[in-house]
N, C-alpha and C. Protein backbone atom coordinates (compact mmCIF):
# COMPACT_ATOMS: atom_id res chain seq x y z
N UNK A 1 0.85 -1.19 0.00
CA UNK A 1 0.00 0.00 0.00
C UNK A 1 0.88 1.24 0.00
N UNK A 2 0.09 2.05 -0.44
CA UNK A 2 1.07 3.52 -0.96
C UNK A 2 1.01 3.89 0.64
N UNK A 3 1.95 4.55 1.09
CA UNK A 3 2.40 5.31 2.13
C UNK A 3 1.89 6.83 2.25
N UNK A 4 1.62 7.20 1.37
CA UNK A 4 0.92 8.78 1.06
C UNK A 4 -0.50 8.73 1.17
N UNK A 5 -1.36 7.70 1.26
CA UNK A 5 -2.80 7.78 1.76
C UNK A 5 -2.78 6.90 3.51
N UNK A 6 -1.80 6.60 4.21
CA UNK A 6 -2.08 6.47 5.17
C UNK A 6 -1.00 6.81 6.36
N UNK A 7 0.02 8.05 5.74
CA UNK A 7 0.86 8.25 6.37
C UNK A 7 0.30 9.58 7.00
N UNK A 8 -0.03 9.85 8.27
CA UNK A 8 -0.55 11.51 8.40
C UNK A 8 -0.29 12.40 8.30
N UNK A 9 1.48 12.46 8.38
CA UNK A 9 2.23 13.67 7.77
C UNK A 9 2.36 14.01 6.77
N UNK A 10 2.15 12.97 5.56
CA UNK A 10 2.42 13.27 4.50
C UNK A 10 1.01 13.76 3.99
N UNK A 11 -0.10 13.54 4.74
CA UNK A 11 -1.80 13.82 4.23
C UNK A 11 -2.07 15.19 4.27
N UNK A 12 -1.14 15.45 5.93
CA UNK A 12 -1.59 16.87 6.24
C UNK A 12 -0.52 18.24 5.26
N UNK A 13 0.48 17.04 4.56
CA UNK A 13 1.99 17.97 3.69
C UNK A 13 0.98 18.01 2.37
N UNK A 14 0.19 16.93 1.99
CA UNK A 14 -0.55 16.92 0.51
C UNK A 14 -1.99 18.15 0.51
N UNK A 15 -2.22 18.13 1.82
CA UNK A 15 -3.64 18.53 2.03
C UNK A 15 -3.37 20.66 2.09
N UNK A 16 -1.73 20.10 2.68
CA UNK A 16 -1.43 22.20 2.77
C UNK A 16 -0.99 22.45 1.71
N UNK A 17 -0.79 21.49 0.93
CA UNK A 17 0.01 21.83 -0.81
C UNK A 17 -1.23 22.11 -1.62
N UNK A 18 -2.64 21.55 -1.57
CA UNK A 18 -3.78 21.74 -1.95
C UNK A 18 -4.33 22.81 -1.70
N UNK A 19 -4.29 23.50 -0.37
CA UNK A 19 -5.09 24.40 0.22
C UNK A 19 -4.04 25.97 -0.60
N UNK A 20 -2.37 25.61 -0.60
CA UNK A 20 -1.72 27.01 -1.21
C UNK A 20 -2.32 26.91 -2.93
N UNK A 21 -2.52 25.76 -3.54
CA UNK A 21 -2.54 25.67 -4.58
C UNK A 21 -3.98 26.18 -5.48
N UNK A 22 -5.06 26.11 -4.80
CA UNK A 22 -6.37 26.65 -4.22
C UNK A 22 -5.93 28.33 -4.08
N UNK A 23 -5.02 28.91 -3.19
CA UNK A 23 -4.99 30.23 -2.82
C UNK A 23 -4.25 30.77 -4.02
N UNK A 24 -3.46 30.42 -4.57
CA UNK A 24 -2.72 30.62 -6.20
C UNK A 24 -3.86 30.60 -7.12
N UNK A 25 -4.75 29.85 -7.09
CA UNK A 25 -6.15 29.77 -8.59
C UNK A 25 -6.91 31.06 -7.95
N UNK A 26 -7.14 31.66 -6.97
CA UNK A 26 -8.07 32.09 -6.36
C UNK A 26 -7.25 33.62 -6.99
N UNK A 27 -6.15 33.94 -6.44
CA UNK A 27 -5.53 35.30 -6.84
C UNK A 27 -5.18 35.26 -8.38
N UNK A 28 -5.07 34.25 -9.50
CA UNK A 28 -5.35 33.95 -10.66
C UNK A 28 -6.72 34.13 -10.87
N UNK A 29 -7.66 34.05 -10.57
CA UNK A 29 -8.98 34.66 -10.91
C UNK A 29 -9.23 35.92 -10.61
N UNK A 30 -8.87 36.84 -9.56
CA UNK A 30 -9.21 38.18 -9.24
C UNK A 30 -7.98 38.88 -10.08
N UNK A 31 -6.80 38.25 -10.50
CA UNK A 31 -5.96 38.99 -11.79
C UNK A 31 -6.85 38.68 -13.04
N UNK A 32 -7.52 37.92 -13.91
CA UNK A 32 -8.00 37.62 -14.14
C UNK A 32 -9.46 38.43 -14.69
N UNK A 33 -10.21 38.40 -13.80
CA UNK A 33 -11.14 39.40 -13.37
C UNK A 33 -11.03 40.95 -13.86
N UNK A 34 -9.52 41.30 -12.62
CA UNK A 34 -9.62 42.73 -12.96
C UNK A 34 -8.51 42.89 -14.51
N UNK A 35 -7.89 42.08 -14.78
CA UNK A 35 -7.99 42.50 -16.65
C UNK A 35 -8.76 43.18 -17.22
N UNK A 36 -10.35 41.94 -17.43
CA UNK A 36 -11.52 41.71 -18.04
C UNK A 36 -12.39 43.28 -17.62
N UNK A 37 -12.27 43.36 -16.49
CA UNK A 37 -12.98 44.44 -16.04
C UNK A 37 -12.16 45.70 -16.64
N UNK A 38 -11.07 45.97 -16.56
CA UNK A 38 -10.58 46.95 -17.31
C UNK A 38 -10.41 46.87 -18.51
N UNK A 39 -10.46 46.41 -19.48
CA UNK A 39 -10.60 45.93 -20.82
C UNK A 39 -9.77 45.93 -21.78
N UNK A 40 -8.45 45.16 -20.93
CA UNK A 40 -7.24 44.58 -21.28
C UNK A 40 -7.35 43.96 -22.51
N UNK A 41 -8.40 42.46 -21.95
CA UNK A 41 -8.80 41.10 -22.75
C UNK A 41 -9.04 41.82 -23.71
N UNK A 42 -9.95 42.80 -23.72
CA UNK A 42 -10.86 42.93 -25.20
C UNK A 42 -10.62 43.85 -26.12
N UNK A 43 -9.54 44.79 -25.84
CA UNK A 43 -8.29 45.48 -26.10
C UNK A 43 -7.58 44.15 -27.23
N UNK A 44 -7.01 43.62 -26.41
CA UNK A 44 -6.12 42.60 -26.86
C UNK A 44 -6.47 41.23 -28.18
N UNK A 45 -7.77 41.32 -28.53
CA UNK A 45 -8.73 40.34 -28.55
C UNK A 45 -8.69 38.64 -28.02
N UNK A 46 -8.76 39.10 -26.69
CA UNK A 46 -8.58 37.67 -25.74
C UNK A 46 -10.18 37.71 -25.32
N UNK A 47 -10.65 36.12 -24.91
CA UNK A 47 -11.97 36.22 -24.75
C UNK A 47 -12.26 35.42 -23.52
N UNK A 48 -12.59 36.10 -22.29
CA UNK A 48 -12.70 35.04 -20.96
C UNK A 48 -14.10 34.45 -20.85
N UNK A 49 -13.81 32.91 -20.67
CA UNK A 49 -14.50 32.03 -20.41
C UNK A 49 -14.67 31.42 -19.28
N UNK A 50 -15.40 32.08 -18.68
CA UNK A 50 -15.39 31.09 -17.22
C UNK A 50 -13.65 31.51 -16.14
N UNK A 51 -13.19 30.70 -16.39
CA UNK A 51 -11.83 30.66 -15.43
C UNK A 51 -10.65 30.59 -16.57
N UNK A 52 -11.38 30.41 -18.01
CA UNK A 52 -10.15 30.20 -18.89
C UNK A 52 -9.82 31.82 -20.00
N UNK A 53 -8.98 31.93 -20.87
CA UNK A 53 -8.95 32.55 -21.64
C UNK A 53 -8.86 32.01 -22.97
N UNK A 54 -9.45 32.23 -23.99
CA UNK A 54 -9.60 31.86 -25.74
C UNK A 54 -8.39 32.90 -26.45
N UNK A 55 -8.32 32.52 -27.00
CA UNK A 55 -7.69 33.01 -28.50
C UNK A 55 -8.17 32.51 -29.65
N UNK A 56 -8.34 33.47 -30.30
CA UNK A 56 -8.47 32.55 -32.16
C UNK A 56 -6.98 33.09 -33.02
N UNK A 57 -6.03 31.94 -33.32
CA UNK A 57 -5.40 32.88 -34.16
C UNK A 57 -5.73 32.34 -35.30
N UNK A 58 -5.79 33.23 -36.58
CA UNK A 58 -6.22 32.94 -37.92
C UNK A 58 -4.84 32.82 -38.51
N UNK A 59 -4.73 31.71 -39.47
CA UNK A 59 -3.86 31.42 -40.39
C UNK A 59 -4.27 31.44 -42.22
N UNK A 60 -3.37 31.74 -42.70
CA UNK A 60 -3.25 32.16 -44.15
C UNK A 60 -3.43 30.71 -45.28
N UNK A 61 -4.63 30.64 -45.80
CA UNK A 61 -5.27 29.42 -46.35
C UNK A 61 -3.86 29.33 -47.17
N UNK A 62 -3.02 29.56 -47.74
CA UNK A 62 -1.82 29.38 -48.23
C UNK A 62 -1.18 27.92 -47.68
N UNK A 63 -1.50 27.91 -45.81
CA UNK A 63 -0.76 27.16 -45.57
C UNK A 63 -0.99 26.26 -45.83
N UNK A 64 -2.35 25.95 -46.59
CA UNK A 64 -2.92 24.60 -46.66
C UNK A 64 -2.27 23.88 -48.07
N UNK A 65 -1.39 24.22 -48.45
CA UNK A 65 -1.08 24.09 -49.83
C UNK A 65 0.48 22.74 -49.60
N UNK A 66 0.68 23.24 -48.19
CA UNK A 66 1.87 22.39 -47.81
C UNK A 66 1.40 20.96 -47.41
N UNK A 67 2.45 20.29 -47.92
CA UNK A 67 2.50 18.69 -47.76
C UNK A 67 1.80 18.25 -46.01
N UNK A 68 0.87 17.33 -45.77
CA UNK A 68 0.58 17.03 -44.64
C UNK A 68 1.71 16.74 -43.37
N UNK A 69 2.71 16.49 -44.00
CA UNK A 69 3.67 15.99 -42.70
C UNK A 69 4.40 17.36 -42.42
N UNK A 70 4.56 18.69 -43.36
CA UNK A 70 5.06 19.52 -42.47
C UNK A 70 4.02 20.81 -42.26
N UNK A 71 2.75 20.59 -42.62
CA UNK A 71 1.80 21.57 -42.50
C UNK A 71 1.57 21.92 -41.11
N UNK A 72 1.55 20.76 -39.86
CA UNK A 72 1.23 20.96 -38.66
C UNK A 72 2.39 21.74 -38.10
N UNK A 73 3.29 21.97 -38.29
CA UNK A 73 4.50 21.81 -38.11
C UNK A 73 4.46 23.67 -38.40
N UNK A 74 4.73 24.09 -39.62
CA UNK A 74 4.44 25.34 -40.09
C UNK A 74 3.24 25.90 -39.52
N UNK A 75 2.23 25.70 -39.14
CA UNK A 75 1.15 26.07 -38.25
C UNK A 75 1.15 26.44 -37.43
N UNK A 76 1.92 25.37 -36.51
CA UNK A 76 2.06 25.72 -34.98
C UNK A 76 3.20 26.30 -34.64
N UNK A 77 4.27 27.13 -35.73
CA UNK A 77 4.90 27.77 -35.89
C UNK A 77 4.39 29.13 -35.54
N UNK A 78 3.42 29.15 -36.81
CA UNK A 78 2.86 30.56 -36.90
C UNK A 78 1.99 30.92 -36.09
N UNK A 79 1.39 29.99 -35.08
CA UNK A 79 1.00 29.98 -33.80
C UNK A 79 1.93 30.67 -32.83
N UNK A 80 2.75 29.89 -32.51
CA UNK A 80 3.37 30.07 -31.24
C UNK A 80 4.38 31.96 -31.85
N UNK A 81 4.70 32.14 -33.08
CA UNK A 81 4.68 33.72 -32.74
C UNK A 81 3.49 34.37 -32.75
N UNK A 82 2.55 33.80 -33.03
CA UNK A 82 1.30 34.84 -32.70
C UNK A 82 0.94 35.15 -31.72
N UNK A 83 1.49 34.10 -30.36
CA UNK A 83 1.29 33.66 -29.08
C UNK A 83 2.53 34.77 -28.20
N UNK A 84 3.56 35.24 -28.79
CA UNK A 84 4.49 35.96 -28.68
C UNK A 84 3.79 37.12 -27.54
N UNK A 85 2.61 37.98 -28.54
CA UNK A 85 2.04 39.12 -27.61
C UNK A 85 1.38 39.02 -26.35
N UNK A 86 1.02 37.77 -26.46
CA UNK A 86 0.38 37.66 -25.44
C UNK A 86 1.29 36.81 -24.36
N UNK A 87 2.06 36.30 -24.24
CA UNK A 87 2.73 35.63 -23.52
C UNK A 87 3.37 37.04 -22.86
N UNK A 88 4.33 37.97 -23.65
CA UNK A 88 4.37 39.19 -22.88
C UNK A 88 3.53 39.49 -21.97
N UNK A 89 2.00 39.91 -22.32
CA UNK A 89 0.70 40.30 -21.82
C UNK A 89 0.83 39.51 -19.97
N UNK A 90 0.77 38.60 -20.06
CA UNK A 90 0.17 37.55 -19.22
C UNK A 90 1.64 37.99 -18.55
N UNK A 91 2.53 37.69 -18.91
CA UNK A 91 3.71 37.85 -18.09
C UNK A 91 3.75 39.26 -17.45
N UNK A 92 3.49 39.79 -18.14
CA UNK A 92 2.94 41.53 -17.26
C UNK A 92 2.43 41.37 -16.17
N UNK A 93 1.14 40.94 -16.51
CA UNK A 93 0.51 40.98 -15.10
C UNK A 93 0.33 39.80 -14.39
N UNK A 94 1.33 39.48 -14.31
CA UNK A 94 1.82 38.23 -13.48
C UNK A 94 1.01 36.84 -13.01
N UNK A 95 0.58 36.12 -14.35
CA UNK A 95 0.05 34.58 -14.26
C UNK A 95 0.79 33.90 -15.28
N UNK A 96 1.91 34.31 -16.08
CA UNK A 96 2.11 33.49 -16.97
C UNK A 96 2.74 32.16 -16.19
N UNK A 97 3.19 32.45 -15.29
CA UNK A 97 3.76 31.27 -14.68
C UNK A 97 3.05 29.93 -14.33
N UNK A 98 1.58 30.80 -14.01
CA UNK A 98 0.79 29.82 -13.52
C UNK A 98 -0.58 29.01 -14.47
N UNK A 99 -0.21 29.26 -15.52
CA UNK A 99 -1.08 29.10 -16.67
C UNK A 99 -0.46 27.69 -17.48
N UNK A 100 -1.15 27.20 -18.08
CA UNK A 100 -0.99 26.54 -19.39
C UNK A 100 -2.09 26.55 -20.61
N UNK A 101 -1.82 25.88 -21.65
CA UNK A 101 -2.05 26.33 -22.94
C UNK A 101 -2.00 25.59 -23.47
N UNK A 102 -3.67 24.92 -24.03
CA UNK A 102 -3.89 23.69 -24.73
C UNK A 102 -4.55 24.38 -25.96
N UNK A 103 -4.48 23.47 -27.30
CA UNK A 103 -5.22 24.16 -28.57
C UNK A 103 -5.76 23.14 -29.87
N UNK A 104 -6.14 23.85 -30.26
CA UNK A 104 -7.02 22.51 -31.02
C UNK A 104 -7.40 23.30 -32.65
N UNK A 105 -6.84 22.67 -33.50
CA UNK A 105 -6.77 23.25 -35.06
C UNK A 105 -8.47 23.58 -35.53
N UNK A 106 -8.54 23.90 -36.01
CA UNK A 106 -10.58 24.40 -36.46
C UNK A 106 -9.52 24.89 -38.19
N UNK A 107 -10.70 24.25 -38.93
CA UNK A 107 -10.68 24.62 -40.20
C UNK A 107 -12.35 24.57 -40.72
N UNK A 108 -12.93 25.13 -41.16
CA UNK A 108 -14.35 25.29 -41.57
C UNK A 108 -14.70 26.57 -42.80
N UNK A 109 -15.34 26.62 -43.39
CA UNK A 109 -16.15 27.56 -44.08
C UNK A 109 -15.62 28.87 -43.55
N UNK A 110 -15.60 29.20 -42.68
CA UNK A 110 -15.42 30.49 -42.03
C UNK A 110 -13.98 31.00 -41.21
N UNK A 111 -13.45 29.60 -40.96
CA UNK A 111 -12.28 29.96 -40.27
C UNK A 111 -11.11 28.67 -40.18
N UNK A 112 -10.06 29.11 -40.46
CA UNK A 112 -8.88 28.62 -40.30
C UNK A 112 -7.80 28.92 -39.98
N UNK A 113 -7.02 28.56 -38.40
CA UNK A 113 -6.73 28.47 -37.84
C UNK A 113 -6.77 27.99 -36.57
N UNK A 114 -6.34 28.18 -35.25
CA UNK A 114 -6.10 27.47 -33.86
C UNK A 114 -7.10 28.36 -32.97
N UNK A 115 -7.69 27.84 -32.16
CA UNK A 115 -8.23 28.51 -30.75
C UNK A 115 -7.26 27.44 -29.67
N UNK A 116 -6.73 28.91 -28.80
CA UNK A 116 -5.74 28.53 -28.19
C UNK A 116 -6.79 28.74 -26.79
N UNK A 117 -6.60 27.54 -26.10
CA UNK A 117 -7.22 27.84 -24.19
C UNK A 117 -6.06 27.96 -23.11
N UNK A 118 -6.07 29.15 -22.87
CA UNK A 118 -5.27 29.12 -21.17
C UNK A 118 -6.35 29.00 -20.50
N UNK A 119 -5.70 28.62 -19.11
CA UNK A 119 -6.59 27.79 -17.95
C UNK A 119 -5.33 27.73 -17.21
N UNK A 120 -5.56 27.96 -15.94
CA UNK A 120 -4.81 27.72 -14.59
C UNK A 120 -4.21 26.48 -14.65
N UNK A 121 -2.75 26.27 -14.19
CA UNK A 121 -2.30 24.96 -14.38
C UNK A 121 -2.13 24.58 -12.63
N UNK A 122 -2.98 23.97 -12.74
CA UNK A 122 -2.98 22.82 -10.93
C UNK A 122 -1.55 22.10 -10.40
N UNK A 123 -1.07 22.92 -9.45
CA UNK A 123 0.54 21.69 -9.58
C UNK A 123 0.21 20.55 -8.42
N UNK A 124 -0.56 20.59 -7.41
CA UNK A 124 -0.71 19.97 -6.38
C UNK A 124 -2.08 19.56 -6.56
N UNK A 125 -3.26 20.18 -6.14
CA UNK A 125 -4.65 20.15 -6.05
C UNK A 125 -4.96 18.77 -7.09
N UNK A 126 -5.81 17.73 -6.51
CA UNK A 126 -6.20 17.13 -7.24
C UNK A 126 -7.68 16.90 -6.66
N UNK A 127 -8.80 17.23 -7.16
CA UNK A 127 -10.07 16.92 -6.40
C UNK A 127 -10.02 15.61 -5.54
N UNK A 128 -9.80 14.48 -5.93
CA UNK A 128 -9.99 13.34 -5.15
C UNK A 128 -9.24 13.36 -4.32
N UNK A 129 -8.40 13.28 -4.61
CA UNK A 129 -6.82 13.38 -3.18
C UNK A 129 -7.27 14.61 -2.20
N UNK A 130 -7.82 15.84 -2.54
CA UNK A 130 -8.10 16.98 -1.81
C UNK A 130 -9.08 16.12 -0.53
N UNK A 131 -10.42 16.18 -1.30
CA UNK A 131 -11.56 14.92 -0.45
C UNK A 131 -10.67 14.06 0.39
N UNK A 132 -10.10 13.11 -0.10
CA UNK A 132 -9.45 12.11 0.64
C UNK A 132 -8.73 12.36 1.66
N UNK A 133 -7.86 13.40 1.19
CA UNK A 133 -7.36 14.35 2.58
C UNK A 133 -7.95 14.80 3.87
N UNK A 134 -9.05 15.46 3.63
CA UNK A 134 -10.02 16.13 4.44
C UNK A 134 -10.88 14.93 4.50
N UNK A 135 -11.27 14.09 4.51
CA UNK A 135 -11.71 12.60 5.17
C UNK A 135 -11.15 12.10 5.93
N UNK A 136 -9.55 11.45 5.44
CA UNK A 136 -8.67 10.58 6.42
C UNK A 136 -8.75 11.83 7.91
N UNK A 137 -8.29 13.16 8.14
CA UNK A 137 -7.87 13.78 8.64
C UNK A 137 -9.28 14.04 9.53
N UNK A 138 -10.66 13.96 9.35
CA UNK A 138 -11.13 14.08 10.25
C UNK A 138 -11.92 12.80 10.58
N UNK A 139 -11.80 11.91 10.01
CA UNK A 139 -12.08 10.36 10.66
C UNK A 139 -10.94 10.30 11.94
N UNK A 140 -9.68 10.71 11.11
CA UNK A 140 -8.72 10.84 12.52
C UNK A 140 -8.78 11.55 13.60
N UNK A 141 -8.63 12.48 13.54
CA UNK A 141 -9.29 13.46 14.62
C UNK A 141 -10.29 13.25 15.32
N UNK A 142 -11.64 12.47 14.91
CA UNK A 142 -13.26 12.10 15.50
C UNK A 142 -12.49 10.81 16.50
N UNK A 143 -11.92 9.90 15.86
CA UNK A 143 -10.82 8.59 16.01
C UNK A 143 -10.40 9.37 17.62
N UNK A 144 -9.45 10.12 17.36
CA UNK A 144 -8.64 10.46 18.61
C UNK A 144 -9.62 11.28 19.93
N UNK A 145 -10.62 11.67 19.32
CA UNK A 145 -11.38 12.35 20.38
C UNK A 145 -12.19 11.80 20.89
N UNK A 146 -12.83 10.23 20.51
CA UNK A 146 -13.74 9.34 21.24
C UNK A 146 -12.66 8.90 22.59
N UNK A 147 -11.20 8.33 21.56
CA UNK A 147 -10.27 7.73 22.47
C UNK A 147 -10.30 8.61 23.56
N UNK A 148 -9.91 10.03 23.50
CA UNK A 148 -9.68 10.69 24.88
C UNK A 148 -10.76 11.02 25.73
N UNK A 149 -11.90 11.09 24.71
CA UNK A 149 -13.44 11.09 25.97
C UNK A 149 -13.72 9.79 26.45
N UNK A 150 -13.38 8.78 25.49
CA UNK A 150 -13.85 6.95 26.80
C UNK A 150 -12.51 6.83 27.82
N UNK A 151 -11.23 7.30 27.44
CA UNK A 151 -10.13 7.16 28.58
C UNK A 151 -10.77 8.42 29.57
N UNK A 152 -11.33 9.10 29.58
CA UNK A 152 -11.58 10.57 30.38
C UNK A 152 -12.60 9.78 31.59
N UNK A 153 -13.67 9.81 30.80
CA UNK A 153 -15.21 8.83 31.10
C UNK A 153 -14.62 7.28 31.94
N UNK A 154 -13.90 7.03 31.91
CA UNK A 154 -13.63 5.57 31.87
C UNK A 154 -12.69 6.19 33.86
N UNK A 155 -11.62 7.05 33.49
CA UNK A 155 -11.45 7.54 34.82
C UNK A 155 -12.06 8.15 36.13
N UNK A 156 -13.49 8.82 35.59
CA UNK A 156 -14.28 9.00 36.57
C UNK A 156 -15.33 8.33 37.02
């Protein structure tokens, strides 16, 4: 058995790595926030979703003319300098660190190119392990406080 779901030091070391990691998404949303509210994002044409940020970058139907094995390749080229301004941006006001950046190609009638998603990157926090944490820890605690009220009870 893993040692990290029944060791208590290490529950209550996983459970405070959760709770800072939680206080990092939390001040990532009120940076976040006050961007949007000052009208950074829409300045910039960034588009907030919920907790994430969009991008569309558009690419030059030209590229489609290149051979399949280096088209992705040249794409996500012309991506990642398009990604240039805004990586500045974010690094400004201090989340680039804490971000990542997943993307997904769209080609259609109307548009071609990438929508790029930032979203908070979780280094600790894992929902289940969080729960599991805050379970073991007060089964334990309920655990230790019967023990000291039947030894208490048991003396008088």
């Amino acid at each position: 058995m893993n040692n990290n779901y029944i060791n208590p030091k290490l529950v209550i070391k996983s459970l405070t790595s959760a709770l800072e990691d939680i206080s990092y998404f939390n001040r990532y949303k009120s940076i976040l926030s006050e961007i949007e509210s000052d009208g950074k994002l829409k300045k910039l044409g960034l588009i907030k979703r919920g907790h994430d940020i969009l991008v569309g970058v558009n690419l030059n139907p030209e590229l489609l003319m290149y051979t399949e094995d280096s088209q992705e390749s040249v794409e996500l080229k012309f991506v990642s300098d398009a990604m240039k301004k805004y990586t500045d941006f974010l690094e400004k006001e201090g989340i680039l660190d804490s971000i990542k950046a997943d993307y997904e190609r769209v080609l259609s009638d109307d548009f071609y190119g990438y929508v790029v998603k930032i979203s908070y990157k979780y280094r600790s926090y894992v929902k289940k392990k969080f729960i599991y944490d805050i379970a073991y820890l007060s089964i334990a605690m309920t655990t230790v406080g019967i023990g000291i009220y039947t030894a208490l009870t048991s003396l008088l």
